[in-house]
Protein backbone atom coordinates (compact mmCIF):
# COMPACT_ATOMS: atom_id res chain seq x y z
CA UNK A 1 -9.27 -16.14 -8.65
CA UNK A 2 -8.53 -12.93 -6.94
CA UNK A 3 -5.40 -10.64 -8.48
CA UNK A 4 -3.37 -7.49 -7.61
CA UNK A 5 -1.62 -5.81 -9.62
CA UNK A 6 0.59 -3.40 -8.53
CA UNK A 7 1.70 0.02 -10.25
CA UNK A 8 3.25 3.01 -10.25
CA UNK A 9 6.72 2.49 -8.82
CA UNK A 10 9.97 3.84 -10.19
CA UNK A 11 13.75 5.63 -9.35
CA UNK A 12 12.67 9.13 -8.26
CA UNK A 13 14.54 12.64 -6.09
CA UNK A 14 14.29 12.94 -2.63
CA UNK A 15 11.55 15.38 -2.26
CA UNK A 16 9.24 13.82 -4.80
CA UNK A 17 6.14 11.98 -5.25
CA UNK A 18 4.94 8.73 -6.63
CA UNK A 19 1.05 7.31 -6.46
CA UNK A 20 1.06 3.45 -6.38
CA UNK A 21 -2.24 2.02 -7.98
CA UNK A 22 -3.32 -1.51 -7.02
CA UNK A 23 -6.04 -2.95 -9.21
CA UNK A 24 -7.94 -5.83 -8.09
CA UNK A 25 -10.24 -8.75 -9.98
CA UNK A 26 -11.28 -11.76 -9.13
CA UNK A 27 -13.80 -10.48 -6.15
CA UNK A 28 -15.92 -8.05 -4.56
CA UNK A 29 -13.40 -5.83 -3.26
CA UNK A 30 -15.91 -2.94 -2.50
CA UNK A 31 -16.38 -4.92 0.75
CA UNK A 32 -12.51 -6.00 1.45
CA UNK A 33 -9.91 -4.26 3.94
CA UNK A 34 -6.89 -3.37 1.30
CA UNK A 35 -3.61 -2.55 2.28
CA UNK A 36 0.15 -1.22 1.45
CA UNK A 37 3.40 -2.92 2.81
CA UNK A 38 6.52 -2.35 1.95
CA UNK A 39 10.15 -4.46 2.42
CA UNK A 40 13.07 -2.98 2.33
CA UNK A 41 16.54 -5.13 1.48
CA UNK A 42 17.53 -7.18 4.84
CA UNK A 43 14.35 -6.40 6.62
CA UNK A 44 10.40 -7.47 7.29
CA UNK A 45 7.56 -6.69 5.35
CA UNK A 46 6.49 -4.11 7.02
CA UNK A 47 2.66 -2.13 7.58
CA UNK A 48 2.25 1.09 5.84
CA UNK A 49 -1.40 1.81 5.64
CA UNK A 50 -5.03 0.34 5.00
CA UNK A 51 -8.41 1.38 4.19
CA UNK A 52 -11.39 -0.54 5.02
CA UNK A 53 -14.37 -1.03 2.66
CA UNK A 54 -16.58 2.38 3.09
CA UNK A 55 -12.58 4.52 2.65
CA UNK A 56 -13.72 6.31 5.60
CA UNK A 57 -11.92 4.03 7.75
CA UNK A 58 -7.61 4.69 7.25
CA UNK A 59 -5.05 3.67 9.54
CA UNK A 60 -1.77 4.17 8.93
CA UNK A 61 1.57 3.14 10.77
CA UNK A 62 2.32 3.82 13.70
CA UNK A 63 5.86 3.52 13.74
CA UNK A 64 6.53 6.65 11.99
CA UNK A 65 4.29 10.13 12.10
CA UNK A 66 6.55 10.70 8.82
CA UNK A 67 4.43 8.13 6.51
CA UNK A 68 0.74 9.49 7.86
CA UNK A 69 1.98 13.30 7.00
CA UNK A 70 3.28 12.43 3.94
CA UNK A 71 1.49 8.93 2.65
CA UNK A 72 -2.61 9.04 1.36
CA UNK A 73 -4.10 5.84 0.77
CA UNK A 74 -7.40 5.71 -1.03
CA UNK A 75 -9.50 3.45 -3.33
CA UNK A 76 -11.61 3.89 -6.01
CA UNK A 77 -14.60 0.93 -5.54
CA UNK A 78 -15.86 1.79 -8.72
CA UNK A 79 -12.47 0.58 -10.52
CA UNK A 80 -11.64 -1.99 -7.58
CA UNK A 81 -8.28 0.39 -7.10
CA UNK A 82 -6.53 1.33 -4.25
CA UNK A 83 -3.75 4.23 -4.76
CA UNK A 84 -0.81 5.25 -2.23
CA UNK A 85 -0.08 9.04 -3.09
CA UNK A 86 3.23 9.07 -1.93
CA UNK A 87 4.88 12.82 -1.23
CA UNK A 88 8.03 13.94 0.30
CA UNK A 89 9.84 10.94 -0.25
CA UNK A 90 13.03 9.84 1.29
CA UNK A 91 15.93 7.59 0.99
CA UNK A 92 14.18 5.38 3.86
CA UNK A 93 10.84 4.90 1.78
CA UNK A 94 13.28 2.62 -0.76
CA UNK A 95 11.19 -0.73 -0.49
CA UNK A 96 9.38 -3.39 -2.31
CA UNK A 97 5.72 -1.68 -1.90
CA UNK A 98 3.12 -4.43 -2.15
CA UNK A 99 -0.47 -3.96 -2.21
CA UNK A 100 -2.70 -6.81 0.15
CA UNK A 101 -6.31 -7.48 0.26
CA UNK A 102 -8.85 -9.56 2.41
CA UNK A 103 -12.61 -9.91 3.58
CA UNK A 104 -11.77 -9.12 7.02
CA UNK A 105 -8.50 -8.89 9.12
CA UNK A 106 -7.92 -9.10 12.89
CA UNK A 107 -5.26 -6.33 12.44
CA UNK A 108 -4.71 -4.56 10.07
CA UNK A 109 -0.94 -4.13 10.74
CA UNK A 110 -0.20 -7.88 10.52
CA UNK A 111 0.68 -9.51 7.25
CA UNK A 112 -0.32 -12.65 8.17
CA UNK A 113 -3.89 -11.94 8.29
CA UNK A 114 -3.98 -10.85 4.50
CA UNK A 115 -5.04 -13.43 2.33
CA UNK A 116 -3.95 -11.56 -1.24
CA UNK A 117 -1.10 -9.98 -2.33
CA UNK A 118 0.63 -8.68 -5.21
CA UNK A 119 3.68 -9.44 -6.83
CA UNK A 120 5.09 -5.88 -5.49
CA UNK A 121 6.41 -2.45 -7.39
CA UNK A 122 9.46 -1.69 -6.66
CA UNK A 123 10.13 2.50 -5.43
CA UNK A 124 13.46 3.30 -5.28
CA UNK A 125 14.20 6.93 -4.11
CA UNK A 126 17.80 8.29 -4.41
CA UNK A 127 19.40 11.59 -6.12
């Protein structure tokens, strides 16, 4: 049975960092697209970024140049982990952050296509 397990969140400044791990089981996950999403209180789950199985392939959201200068996903196949170095962060970033996983996706943006998820780490950013 395939599992993530989500890491790494917390109460931190404005201004500072947090790296979210994801570690997987349950699969070959050298070969799967894995993702970050995040959902804030009152709104969608929304696409942050994902990395398909070589890591040379990252796409990040669109909706805001703010998360691709200051998000960095990247996975470790070796110990089935995908991080989120998370830098800069701001009030707005306050979300749910949950990590997603599948063989293949028709976009990686939509939700729906993910088959796996995580129960979600909370990051909470506020002075």
């Amino acid at each position: 049975q395939v599992q993530l397990v989500e890491s790494g969140g917390g109460l931190v400044q404005p201004g500072g960092s947090l790296r979210l791990s994801c570690a997987a089981s349950g699969g070959t996950f050298s070969t799967y697209v894995m993702a970050w999403f995040r959902q804030a209180p009152g709104k969608e789950r929304e696409f942050v970024a994902a990395t398909h199985w070589t890591g040379a392939s990252t796409y990040y959201a669109s909706y805001s140049d703010s998360v691709k200068t200051r998000f960095t996903i990247y996975r470790d196949n070796a110990k089935n982990t995908v991080y989120l170095q998370m830098n800069s962060l701001k009030p707005e970033d306050t979300a749910v952050y949950y990590c997603s996983a599948d063989r293949s996706v028709s976009s990686d943006i939509d939700a729906g296509d993910y088959d796996y998820w995580g129960q979600g780490t909370q990051v909470t950013v506020s002075s």
